[in-house]
Each structure stands twice: as C-alpha cells, then as structure tokens.
Protein backbone atom coordinates (compact mmCIF):
# COMPACT_ATOMS: atom_id res chain seq x y z
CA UNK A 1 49.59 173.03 102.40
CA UNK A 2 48.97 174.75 99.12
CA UNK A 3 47.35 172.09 95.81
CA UNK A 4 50.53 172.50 93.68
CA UNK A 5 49.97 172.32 89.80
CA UNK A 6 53.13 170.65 88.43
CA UNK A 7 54.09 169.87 84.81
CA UNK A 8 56.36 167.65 84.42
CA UNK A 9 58.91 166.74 81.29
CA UNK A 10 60.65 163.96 80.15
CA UNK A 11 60.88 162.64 76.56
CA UNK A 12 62.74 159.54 76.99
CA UNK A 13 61.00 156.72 74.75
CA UNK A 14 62.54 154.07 76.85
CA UNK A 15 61.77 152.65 80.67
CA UNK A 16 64.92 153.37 83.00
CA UNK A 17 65.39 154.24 86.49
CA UNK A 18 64.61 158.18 85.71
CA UNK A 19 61.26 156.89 83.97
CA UNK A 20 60.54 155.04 87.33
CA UNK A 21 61.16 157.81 89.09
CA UNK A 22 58.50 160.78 87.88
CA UNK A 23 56.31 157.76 87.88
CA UNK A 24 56.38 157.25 91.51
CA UNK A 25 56.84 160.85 91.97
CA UNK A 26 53.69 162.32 90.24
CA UNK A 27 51.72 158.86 91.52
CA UNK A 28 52.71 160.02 94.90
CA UNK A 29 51.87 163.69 94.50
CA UNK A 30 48.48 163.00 92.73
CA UNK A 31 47.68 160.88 95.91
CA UNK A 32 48.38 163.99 98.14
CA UNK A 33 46.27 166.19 95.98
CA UNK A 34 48.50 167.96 94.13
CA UNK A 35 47.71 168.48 90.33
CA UNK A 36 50.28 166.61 88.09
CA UNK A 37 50.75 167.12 84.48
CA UNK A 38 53.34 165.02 82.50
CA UNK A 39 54.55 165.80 78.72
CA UNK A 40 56.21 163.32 77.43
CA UNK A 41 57.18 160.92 74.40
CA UNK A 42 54.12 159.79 71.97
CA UNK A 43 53.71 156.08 72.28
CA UNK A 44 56.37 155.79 74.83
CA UNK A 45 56.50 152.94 78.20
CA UNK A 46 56.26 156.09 79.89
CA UNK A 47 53.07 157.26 78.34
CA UNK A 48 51.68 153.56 78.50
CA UNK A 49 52.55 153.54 81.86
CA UNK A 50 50.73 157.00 82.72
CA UNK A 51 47.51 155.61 81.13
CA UNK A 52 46.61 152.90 82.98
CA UNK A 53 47.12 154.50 86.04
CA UNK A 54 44.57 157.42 84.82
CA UNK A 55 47.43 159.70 85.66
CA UNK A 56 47.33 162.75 82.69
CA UNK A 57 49.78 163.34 80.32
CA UNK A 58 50.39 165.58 76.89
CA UNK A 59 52.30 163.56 73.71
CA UNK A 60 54.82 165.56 72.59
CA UNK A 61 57.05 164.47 69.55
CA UNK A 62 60.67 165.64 69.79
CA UNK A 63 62.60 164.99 66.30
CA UNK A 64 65.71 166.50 68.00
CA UNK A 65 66.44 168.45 70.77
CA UNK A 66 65.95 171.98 69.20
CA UNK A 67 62.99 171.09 67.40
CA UNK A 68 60.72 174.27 67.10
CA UNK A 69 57.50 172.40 66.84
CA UNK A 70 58.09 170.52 70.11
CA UNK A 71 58.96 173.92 71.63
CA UNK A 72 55.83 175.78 70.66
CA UNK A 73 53.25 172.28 71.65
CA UNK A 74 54.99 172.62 75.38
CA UNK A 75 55.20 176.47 75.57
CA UNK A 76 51.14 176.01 74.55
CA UNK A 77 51.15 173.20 76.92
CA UNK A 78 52.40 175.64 79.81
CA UNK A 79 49.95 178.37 79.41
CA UNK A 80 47.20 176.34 79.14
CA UNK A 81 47.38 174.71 82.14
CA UNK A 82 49.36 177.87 83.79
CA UNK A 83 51.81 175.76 86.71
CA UNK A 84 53.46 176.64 89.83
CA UNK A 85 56.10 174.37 88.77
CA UNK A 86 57.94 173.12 85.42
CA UNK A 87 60.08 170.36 86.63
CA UNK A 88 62.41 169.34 83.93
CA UNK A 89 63.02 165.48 84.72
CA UNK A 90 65.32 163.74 81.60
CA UNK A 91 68.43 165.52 79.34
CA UNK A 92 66.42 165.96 76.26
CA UNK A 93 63.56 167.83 78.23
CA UNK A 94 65.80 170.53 79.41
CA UNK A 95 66.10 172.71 76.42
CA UNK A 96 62.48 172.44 74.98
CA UNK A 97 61.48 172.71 78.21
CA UNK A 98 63.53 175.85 79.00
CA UNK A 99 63.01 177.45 75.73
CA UNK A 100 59.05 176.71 76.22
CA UNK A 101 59.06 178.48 79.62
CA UNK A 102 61.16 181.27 77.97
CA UNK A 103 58.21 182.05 75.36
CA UNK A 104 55.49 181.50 77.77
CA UNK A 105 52.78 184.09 78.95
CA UNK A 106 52.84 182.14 81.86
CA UNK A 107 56.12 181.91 84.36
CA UNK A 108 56.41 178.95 86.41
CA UNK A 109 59.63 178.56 88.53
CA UNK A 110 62.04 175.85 86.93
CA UNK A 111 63.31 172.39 88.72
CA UNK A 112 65.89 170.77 87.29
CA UNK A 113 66.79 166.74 88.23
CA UNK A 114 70.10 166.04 87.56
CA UNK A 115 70.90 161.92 87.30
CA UNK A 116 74.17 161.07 86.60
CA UNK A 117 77.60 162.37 87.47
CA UNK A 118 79.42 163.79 84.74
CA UNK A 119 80.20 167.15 84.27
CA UNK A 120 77.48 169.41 83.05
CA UNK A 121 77.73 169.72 78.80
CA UNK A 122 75.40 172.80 78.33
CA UNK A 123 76.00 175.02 81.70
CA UNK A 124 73.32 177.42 80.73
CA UNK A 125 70.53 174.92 81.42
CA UNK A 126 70.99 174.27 84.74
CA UNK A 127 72.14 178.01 85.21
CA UNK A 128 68.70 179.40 84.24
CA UNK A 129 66.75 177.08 86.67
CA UNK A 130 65.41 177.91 89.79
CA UNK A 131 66.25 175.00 91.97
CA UNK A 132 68.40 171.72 90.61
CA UNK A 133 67.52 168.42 92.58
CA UNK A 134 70.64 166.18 92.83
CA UNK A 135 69.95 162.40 93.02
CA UNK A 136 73.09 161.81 95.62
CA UNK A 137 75.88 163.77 97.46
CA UNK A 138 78.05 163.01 94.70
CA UNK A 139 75.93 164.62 91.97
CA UNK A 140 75.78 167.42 94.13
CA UNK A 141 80.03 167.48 94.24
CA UNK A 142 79.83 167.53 89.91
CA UNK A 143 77.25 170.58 89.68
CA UNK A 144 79.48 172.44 92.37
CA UNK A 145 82.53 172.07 90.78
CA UNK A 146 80.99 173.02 87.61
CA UNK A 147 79.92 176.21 89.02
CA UNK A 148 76.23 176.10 89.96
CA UNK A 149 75.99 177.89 93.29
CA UNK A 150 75.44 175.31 96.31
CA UNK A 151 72.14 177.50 97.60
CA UNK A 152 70.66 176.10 94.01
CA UNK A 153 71.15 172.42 94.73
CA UNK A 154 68.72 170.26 96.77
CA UNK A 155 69.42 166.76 97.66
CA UNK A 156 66.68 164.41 97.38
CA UNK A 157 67.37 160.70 97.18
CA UNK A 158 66.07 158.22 94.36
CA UNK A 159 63.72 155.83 95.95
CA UNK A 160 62.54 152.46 95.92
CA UNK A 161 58.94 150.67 96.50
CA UNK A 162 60.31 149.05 99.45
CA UNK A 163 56.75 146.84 99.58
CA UNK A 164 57.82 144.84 96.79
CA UNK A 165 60.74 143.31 98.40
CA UNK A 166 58.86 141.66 100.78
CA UNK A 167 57.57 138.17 100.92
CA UNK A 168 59.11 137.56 97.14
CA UNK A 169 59.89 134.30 96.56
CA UNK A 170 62.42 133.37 93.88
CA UNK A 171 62.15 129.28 93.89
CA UNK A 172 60.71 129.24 90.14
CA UNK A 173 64.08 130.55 88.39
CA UNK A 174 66.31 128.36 89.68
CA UNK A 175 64.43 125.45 86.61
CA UNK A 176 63.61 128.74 84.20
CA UNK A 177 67.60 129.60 84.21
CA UNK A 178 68.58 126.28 84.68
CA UNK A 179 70.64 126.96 87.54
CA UNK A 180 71.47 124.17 90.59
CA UNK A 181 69.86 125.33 93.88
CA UNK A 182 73.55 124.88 95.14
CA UNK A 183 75.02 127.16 92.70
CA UNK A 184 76.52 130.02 93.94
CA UNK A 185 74.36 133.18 91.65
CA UNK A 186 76.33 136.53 91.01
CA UNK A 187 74.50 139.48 89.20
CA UNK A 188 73.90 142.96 87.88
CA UNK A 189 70.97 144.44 86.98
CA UNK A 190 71.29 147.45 84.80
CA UNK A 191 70.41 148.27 81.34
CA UNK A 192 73.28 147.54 78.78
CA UNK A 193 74.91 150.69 78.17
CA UNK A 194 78.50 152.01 78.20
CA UNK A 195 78.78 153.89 81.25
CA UNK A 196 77.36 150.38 83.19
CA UNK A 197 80.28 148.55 81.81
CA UNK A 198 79.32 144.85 81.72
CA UNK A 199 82.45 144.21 80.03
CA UNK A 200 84.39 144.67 83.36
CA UNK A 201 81.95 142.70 85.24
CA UNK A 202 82.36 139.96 82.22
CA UNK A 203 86.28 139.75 83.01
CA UNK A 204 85.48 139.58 87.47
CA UNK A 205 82.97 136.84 86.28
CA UNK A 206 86.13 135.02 84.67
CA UNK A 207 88.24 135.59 87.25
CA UNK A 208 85.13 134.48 89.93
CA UNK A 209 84.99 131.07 87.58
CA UNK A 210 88.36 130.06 87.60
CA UNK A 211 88.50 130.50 91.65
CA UNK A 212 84.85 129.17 92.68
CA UNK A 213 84.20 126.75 89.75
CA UNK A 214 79.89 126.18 89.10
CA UNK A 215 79.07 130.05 90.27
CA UNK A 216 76.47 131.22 88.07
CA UNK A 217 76.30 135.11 86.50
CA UNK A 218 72.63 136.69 85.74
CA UNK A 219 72.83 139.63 83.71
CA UNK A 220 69.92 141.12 84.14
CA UNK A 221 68.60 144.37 81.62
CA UNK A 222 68.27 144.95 78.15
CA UNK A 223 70.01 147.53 75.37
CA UNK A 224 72.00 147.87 72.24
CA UNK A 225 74.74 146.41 73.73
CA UNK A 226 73.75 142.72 74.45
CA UNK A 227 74.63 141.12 71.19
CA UNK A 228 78.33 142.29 71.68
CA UNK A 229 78.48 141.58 75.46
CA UNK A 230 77.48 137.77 74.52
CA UNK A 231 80.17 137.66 72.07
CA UNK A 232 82.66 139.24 74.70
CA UNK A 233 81.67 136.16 77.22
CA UNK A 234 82.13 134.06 74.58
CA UNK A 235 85.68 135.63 74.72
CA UNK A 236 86.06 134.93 78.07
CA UNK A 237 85.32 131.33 78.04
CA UNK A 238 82.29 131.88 80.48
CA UNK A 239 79.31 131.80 77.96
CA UNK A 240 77.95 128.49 80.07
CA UNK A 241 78.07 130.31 83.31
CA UNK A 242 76.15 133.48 82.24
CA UNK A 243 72.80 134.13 81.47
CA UNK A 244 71.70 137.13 79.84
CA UNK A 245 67.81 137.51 81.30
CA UNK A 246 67.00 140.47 79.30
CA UNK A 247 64.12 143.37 80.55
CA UNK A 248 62.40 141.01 83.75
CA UNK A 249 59.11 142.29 85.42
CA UNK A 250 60.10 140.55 88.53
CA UNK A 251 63.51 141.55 89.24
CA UNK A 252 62.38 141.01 93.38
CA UNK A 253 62.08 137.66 92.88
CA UNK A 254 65.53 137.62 90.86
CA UNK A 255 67.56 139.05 93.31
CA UNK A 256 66.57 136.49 95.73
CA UNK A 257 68.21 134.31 94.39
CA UNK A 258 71.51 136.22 94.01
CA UNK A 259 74.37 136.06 96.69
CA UNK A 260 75.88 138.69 95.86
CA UNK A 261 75.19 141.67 93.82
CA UNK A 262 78.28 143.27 91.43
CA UNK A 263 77.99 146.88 89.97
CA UNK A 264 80.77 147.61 87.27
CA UNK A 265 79.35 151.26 86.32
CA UNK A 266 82.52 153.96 85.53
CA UNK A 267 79.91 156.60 85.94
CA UNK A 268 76.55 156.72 88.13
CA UNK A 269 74.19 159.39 89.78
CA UNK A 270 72.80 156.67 92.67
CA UNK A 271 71.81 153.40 91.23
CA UNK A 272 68.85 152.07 92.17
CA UNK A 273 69.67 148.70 91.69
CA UNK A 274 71.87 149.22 94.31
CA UNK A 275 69.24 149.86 96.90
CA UNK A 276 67.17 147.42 95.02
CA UNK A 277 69.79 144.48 95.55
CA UNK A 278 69.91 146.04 99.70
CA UNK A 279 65.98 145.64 100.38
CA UNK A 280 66.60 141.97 99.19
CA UNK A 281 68.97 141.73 101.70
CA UNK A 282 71.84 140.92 99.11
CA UNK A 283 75.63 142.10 99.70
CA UNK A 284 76.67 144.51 97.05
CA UNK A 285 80.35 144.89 95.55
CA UNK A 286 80.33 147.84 93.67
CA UNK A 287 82.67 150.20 92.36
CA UNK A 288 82.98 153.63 94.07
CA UNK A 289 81.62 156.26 91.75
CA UNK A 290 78.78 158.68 91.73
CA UNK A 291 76.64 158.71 95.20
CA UNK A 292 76.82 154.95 95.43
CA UNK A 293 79.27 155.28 98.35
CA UNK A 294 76.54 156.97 100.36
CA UNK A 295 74.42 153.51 99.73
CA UNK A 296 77.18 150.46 99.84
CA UNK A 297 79.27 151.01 103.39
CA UNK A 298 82.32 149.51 103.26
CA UNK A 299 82.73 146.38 105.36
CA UNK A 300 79.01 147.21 106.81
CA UNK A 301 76.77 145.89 103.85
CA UNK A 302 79.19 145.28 100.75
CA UNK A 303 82.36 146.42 99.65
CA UNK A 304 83.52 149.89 97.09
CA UNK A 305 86.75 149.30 94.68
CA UNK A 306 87.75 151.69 91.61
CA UNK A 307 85.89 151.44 88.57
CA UNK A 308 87.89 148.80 85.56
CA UNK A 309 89.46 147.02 88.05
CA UNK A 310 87.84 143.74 87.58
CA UNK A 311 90.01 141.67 89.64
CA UNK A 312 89.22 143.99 92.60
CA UNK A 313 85.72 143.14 92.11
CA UNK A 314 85.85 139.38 91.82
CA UNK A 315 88.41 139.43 94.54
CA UNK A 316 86.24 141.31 97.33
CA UNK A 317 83.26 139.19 95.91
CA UNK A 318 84.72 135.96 96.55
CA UNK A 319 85.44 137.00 99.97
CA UNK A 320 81.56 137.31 100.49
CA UNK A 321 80.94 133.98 98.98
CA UNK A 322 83.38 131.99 100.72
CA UNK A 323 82.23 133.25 104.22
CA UNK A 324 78.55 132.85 105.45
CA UNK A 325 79.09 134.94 108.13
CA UNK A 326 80.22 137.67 106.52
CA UNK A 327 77.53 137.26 103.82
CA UNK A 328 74.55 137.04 106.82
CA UNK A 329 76.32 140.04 108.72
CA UNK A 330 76.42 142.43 105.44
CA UNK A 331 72.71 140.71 104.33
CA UNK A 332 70.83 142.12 107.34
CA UNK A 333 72.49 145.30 107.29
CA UNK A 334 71.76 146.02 103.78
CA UNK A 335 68.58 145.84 104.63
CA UNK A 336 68.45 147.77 107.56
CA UNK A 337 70.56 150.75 105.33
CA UNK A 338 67.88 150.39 102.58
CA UNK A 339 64.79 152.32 104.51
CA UNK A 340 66.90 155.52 104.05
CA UNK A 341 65.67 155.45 100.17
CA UNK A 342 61.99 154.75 100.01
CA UNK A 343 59.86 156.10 97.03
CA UNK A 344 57.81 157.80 100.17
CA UNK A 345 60.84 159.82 101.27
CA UNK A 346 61.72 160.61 97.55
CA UNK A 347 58.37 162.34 96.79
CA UNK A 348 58.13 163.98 100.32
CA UNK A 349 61.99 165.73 99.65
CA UNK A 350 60.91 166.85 95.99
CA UNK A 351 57.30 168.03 97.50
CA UNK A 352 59.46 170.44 100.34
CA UNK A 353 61.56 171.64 97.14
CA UNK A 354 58.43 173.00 95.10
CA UNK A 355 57.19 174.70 98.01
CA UNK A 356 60.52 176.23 99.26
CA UNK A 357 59.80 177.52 95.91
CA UNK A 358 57.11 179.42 95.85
C-alpha cells in the first residue's frame, strides 16, 4: 500500500468525542506508516494531547470562521507539506480549510467527516469535497436528503479503545460519590450541551425516584450548562440523588458501576458513550435519534423511545432495574454488539476511503 501524507483539520479548543476521534485516527495511521499532519487550535487539549504522543501538528489561531489570516497559515501549511489528502475533521475547519485548498499551488483531494445529524447549514462545503465520511447510517439519511449524492458518502463507524474496558474495576467510587454498594446507579455521560438534553434525563431521574426510592443518578461531563442543570434538579426535588462528576479520566471504571445507562440527546451523529456504556457491559435506554439505533437493539441490549419523553425513559429503565434477568441478558449482549465499533475498525474504514481516493 502507498505511505499516504494526510493533513488533518480541526480547530476545536475543547476535548469531545470528534477530538478523540482524529486522535485515534492519525495515532493509528502514524503506526501503519502513513505521514500524519494535524492543524489545529494553539494551546488547545487537542494540541496537548498531540505533543506528548510526538505526533506533529501546526497551531493555527482562528478568530472566526472567515478569518483571512487563518486561511493563508493553512493554505501555506498545505503547500509546504504538499498532501494526498486534506481531511476536514470539526465544523469550524471546513471553510478555512476549503478556502485554503482553494488558494493552494498544491491540490489534495478533500474528506469531509460529518458528526451529527442535523441538516447541513452551508451546502456548498460538503458539495465541493471529494468524499464525506458519515459517522452512522443515520448521518448518511441527513446528507442524502439534503442533496449530497449517495456515491459521495462513505460510512465509517466512530470507534472505541475496546482495551480499556477490560479488567476496570470501579470499587473506589462507590466512598468518593458517597453512594451505598446497594444503590441502584443510573447515568449519562456526555458533555453538557443543549442538543444532549440533561434536562429530560433530570425529569426520568424524578420519575425513576419516586418509583425505586435510594437509586442514585451520575451525571457524568462537563460544559456551560452545569450550573443551570443543578439548579433544574434542585427543581425537581432530586438534588440528593444526583451527582454531577464533572470531566472524569476514568469514565471505565465509572460505568462499572452503573446499571443502567440513559441517553436523553434530541440530536446525535453515533454517540460514543453509547458504545462506551456497551463494552462495560451496561444496558442502555436511549432515545432513538441519529445512528444510535444501529448501536442500542431494541429488546437485545437496551431499549430506543422518542426524544423529550422522559417518562418513556424512566419507564423502560425501571423495567431493566427491577429484573436481573433481563439486565444480565441485555449486559452480555451489549457487549457482544460492542466489537462492531473498535477504534481499529474506525481507522482501517477511513484508511480504504483515502485510497479509494487517489
């Protein structure tokens, strides 16, 4: 196989799933031999991240999204190093990234992930790249009903590190969180932003209370949003049953301790968490948006409802927690579902895009 040179963009400042993602992606290609080049964010997780594994990276400060200077560093960027492949990997890296290839001596073909769900703001982005690489079937469904031909749109899964899942032992949180080793422990992890909405998981938490008194709710992630969602639980009456964890390091060992796993999101492209929550080996009840059908099987390893329907959620998760069986049966079948998205099987189906490519 051909040594690919690959730059890759993403300007995000902050450390979310997509962030995770080109991490394990140009890790993973670096370790095949390919040539990796990332341009991102100065003084960003991502860039922090990047250093200490020696991987190499350009700073690139982005004031807005049509800033000129920005444009001109990455359009330098590209001709310097002259790739086979610009892959384009967050929102805000899509123009400068398209307008850098635009003004370019050098005329790499154009990949183009696409995350989340929602219908496409800017067309002419994704219109003007060579391939797009949807994150799940139903990200796929969005881009084709918003007019991007289907012979443009790859599917490659988000993965997961399934290695860190295993032998995790989650004994120590139970006295951190101050939670009973009885308890019954319900969770999310997600960052706190809108489209997650914790607020409908806050009212199925209620409604969980009030039917198994003593369960416990971990609300696991960080954002802008925290400060009102405490206030919202305080609302609800629930503030002593849930515990907001903020950003953990060892969300493996968290999610052993959980029973079952909620997801609230009204918009998603996959989740990770998702698959996350399955390696553990922890039923999900989720609601049915985005490609998270093609992870949580209904009645197999968790249960889908329609998003802001809260009692829909508490109702199908009590039905978990008040039967073992059930909970066992959908526990080892999670697991089983969860080799399908590795962070192997990720980098291998973005690898055979680039070279369809060329």
């Amino acid at each position: 196989m051909k040594r690919l040179r690959v730059i890759h963009i993403d300007f995000e400042k902050t450390w979310r799933g997509g962030q995770q993602q080109l991490y394990w992606l140009v890790e993973g290609l670096d370790k095949k031999g390919h040539e990796n080049f990332v341009v991102c964010a100065p003084a960003g997780r991502l860039s922090q991240k990047l250093s200490s594994a020696n991987l190499k990276f350009f700073e690139v400060g982005m004031l807005f999204e049509l800033d000129p200077l920005a444009i001109f560093k990455t359009r330098a960027i590209i001709d310097k190093v002259k790739p086979d492949i610009l892959h384009l990997h967050s929102a805000h890296a899509h123009f400068i990234g398209l307008a850098a290839a635009m003004f370019s001596r050098h005329k790499p073909k154009l990949v183009s992930s696409r995350r989340v769900d929602f219908h496409i703001k800017s067309l002419w982005k994704y219109k003007n790249a060579d391939r797009i690489i949807a994150i799940s079937l139903g990200v796929k469904r969005v881009l084709l009903s918003d007019g991007i031909p289907d012979d443009k749109i790859s599917v490659v899964y988000s993965g997961v590190d399934l290695s860190r899942f295993s032998n995790t032992q989650g004994e120590y949180l139970y006295n951190e969180f101050g939670i009973d080793r009885n308890s019954r422990v319900v969770g999310i992890v997600a960052s706190l932003a809108p489209h997650k909405d914790h607020k409908t998981f806050l009212r199925a938490a209620a409604i969980i209370s009030k039917k198994l008194p003593g369960t416990r709710f971990l609300i696991v992630g960080d954002g802008n949003l925290k400060s009102d969602l405490i206030k919202y639980a305080a609302s609800l009456g629930i503030s002593d049953s849930v515990i907001f964890t903020g950003f953990r390091q060892d969300v493996p060992q968290i999610l052993r301790i959980f029973d079952v796993f909620i997801l609230s999101s009204y918009l998603e492209g996959l989740c990770t968490s998702v698959i996350d929550a399955m390696t553990s080996g922890v039923p999900v009840v989720a609601t049915d948006v985005g490609g998270v059908g093609e992870l949580v099987k209904n009645g197999f390893n968790g249960f889908l409802v329609p998003p802001g329907k809260p009692e829909l959620l508490a109702e199908r998760a009590c039905e978990i927690l008040k039967d073992e069986d059930m909970r066992l049966k959908f526990s080892q079948n999670a697991k089983i579902h969860s080799a399908d998205f590795s962070k192997e099987k990720m980098i291998e189906g973005t690898e055979k895009v680039y070279t369809n490519l060329l």
